[in-house]
Every structure is written in structure tokens, then in C-alpha cells.
C-alpha atoms as a PDB file:
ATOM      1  CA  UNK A   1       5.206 -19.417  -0.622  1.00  0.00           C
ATOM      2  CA  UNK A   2       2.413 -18.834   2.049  1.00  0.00           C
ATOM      3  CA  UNK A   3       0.180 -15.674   1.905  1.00  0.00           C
ATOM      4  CA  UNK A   4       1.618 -13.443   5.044  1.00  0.00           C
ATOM      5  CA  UNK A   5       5.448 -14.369   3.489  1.00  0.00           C
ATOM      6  CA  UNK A   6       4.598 -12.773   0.223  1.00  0.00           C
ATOM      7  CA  UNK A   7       4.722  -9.097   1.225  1.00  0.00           C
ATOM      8  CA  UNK A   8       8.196  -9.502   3.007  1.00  0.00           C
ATOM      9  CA  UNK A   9       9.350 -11.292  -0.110  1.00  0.00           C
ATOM     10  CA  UNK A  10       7.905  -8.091  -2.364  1.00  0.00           C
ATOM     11  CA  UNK A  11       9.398  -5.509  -0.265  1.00  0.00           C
ATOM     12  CA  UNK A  12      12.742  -7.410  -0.328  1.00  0.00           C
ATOM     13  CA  UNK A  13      12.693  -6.561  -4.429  1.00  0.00           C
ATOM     14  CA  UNK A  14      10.683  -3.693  -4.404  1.00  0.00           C
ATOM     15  CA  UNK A  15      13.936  -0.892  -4.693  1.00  0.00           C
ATOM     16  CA  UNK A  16      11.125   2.053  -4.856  1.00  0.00           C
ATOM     17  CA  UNK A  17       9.238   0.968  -1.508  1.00  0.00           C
ATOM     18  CA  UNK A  18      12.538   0.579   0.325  1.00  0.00           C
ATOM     19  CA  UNK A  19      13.670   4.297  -0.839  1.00  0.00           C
ATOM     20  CA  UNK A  20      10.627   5.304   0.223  1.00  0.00           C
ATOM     21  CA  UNK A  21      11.338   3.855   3.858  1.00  0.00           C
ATOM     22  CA  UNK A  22       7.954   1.379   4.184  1.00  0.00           C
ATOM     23  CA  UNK A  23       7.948  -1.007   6.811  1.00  0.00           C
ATOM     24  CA  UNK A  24       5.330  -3.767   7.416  1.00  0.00           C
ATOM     25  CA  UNK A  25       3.280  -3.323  10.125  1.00  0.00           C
ATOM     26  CA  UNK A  26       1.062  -6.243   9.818  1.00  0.00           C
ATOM     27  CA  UNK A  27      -0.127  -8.810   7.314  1.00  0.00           C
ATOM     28  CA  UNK A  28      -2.633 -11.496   7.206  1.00  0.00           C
ATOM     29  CA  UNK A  29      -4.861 -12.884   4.114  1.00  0.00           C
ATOM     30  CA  UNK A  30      -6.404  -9.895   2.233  1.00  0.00           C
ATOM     31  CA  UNK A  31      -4.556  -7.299   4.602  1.00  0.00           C
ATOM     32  CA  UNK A  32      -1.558  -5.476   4.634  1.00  0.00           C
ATOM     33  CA  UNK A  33      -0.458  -2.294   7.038  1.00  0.00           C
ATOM     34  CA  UNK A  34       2.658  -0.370   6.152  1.00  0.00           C
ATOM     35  CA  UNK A  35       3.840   2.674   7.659  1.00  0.00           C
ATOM     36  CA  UNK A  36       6.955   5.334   6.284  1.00  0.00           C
ATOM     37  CA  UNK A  37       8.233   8.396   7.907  1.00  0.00           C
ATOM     38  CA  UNK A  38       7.752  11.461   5.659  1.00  0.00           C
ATOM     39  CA  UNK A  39      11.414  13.184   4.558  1.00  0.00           C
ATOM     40  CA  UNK A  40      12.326  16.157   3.046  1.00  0.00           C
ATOM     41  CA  UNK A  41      13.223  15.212  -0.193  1.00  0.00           C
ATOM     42  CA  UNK A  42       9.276  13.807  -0.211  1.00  0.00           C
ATOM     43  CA  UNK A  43       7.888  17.361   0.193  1.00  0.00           C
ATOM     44  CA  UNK A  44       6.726  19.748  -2.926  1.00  0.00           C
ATOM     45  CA  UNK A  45       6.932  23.433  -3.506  1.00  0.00           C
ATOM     46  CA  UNK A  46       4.915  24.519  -0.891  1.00  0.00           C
ATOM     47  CA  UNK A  47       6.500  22.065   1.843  1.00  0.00           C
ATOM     48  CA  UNK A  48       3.717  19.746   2.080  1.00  0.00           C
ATOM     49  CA  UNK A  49       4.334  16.071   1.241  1.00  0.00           C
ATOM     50  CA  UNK A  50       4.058  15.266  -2.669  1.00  0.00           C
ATOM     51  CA  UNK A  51       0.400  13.152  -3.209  1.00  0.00           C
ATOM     52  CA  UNK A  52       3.037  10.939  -5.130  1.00  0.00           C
ATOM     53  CA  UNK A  53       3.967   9.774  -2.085  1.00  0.00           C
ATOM     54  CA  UNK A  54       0.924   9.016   0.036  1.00  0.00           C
ATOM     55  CA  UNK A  55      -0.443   7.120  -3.142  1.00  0.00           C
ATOM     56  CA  UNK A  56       2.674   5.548  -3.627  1.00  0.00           C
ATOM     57  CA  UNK A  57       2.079   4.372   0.535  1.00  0.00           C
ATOM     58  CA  UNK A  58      -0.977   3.221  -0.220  1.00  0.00           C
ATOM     59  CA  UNK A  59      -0.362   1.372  -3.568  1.00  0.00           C
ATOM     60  CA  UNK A  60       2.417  -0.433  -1.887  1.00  0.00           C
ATOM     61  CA  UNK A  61      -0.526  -1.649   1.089  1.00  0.00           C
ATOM     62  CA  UNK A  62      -2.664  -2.503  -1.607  1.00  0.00           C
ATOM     63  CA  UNK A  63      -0.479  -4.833  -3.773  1.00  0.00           C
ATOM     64  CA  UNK A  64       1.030  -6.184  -0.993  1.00  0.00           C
ATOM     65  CA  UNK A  65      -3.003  -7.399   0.448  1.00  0.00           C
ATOM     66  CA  UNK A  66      -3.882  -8.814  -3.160  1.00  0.00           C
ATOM     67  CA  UNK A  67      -1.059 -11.604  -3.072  1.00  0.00           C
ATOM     68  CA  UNK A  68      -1.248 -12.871   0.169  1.00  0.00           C
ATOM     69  CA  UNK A  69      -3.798 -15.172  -1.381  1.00  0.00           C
ATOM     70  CA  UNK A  70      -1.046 -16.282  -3.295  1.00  0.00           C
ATOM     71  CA  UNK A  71      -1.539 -15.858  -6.628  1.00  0.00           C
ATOM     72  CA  UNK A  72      -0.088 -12.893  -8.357  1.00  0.00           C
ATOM     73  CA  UNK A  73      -2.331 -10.065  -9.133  1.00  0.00           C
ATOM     74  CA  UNK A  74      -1.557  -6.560 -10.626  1.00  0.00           C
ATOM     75  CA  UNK A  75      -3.844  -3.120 -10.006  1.00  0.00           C
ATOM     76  CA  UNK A  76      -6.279  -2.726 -12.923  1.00  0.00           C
ATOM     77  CA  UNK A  77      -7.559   0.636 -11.289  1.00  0.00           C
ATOM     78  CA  UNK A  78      -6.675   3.019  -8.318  1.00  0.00           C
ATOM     79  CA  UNK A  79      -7.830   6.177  -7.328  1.00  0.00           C
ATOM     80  CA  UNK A  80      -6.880   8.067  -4.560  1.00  0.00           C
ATOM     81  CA  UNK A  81      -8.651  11.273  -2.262  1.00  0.00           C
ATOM     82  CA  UNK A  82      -6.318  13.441  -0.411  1.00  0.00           C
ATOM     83  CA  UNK A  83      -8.016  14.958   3.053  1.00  0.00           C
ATOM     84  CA  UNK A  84      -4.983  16.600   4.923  1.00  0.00           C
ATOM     85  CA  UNK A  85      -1.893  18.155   3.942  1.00  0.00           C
ATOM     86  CA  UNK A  86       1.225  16.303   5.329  1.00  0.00           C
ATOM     87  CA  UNK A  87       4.648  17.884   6.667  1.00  0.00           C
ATOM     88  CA  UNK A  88       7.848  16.106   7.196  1.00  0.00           C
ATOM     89  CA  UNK A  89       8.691  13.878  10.120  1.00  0.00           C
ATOM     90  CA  UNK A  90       4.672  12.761   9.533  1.00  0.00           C
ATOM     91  CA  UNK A  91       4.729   9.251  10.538  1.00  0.00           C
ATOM     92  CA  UNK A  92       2.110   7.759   8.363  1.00  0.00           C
ATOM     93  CA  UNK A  93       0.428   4.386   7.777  1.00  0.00           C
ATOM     94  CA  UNK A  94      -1.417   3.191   5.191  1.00  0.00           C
ATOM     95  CA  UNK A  95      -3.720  -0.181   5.757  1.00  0.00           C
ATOM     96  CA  UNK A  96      -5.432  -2.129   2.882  1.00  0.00           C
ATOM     97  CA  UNK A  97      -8.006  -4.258   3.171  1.00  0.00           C
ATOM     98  CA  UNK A  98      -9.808  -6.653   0.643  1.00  0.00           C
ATOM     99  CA  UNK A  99     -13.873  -5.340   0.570  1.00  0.00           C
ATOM    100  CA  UNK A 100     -14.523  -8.131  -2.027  1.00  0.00           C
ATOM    101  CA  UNK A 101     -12.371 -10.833  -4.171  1.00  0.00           C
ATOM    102  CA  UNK A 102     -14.289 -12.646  -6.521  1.00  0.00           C
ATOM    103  CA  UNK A 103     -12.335 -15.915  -8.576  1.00  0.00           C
ATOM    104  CA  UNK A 104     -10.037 -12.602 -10.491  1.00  0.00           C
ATOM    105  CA  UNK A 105     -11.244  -9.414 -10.050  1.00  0.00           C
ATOM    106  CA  UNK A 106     -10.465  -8.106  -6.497  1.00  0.00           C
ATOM    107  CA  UNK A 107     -11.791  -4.410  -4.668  1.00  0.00           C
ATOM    108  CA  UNK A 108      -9.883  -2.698  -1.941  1.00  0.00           C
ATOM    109  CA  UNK A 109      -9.905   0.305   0.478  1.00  0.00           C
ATOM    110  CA  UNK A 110      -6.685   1.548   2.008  1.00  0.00           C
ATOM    111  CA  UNK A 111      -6.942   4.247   4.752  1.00  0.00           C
ATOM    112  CA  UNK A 112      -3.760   6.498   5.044  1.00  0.00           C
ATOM    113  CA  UNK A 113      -3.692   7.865   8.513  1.00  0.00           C
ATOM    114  CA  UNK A 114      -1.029  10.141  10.520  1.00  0.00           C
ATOM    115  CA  UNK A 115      -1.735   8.528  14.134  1.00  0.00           C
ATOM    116  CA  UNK A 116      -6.003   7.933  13.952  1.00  0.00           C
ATOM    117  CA  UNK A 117      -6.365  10.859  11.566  1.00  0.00           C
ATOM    118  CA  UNK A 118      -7.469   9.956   8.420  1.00  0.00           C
ATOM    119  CA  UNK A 119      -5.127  11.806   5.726  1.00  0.00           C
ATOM    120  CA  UNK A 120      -6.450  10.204   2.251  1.00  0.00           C
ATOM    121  CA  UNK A 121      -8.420   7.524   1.215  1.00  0.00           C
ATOM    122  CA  UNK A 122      -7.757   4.853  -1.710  1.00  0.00           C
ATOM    123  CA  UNK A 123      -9.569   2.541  -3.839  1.00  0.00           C
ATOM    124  CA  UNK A 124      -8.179  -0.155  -5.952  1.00  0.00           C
ATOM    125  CA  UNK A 125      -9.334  -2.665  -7.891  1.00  0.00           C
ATOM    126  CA  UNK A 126      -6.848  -5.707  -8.394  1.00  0.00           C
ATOM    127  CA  UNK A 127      -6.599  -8.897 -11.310  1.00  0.00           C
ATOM    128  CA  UNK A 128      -5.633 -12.123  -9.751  1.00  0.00           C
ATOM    129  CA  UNK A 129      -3.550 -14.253 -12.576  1.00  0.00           C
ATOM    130  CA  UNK A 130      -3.073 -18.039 -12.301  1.00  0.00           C
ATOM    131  CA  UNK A 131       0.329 -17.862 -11.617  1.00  0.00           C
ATOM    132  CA  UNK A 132       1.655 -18.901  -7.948  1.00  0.00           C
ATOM    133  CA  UNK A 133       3.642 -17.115  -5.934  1.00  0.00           C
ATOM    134  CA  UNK A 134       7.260 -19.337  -5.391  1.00  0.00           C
ATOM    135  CA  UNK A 135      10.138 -19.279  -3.610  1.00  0.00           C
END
């Protein structure tokens, strides 16, 4: 399987990131851009978006970038900063790119934005395993 056909191919078995609503935007190797309309059943208490769900936005960018080189790789760490509060109906997007990728260890940034205005900011660190990605 080729690098941008692995994210389609991880959405189409990824039950979680379909519930959530996340399209892909745009893929290419070491890249991914997704994007997910915010619903009610996302907000919390105080009818702002749960930061389970922004993360969860940009942890689906970020594992989608690390296999388009075609090996499998799995997050080792993640961390996430939240900047703006987000209401339903926000149309966000959340775009990972690769900063560094070494033979296994790789290092990402994923900007979550609602239109150009950056909403959070995540880091993640990725392990690239020997194992190919096949049809």
C-alpha cells in the first residue's frame, strides 16, 4: 500500500474517527489534514467542546502522517495545549506534520485551527515498527 492510501485505508477501520465525523483534507508523505464539525453531544458541562475531542482531532492527524511512510508506527508520547474554547457547529481542522523522523523514532506538531485561528497545539512523538503496511 502506498503512503497517501494509508490514511483512507485507517479511517475506513477506525469506528471512533468516523463517529467523530473526520474527513481527510489532504495527505502527502509525513502530512495529514483532517477536519470534523463540532456536535452537541461533543460539548461538556459548561457548553464548550470536551479537550477529548480536539486531542482526539489531532491524534487522528498525527497517526494518520506517521504511516504514510509506510511502515506502521504507534504514538509513544502526545501532549496537547488548549488556546481557545470551542462551541458547537465549530468547524475545525487539525494538520500534522513530521518536524523530524529518524530510522524509528518520529516528532510531530499538529495545529488545530477553527478557520486560521489557532485553537490548540499538539506534540507527538511516534515509533516506526518494521512491519509494512498491506492491502
Amino acid at each position: 500500500m502506498k503512503g497517501a492510501e494509508i490514511p483512507a485505508h485507517m479511517l475506513a477501520n477506525d469506528s471512533f474517527s468516523q463517529w467523530l465525523g473526520i474527513e481527510i483534507v489532504e495527505v502527502r508523505e509525513g502530512y495529514c489534514k483532517v477536519k470534523m464539525t463540532l456536535r452537541k453531544e461533543m460539548l461538556n458541562s459548561m457548553k464548550k467542546a470536551h479537550g477529548g475531542i480536539t486531542y482526539s482531532l489531532a491524534d487522528t492527524a498525527f497517526g494518520f502522517a506517521c504511516n504514510t511512510f509506510g511502515k506502521k508506527a504507534v504514538s509513544i508520547e502526545t501532549s496537547i495545549n488548549h488556546i481557545e474554547a470551542l462551541e458547537e457547529g465549530d468547524v475545525i481542522t487539525a494538520e500534522s506534520d513530521v518536524k523530524s523522523q529518524k530510522n524509528k523514532l518520529g516528532f510531530y506538531i499538529v495545529e488545530i485551527k477553527k478557520e486560521n485561528q489557532l485553537v490548540a497545539l499538539f506534540k507527538g512523538v511516534t515509533y516506526r515498527t518494521s512491519a509494512n503496511w498491506e492491502e
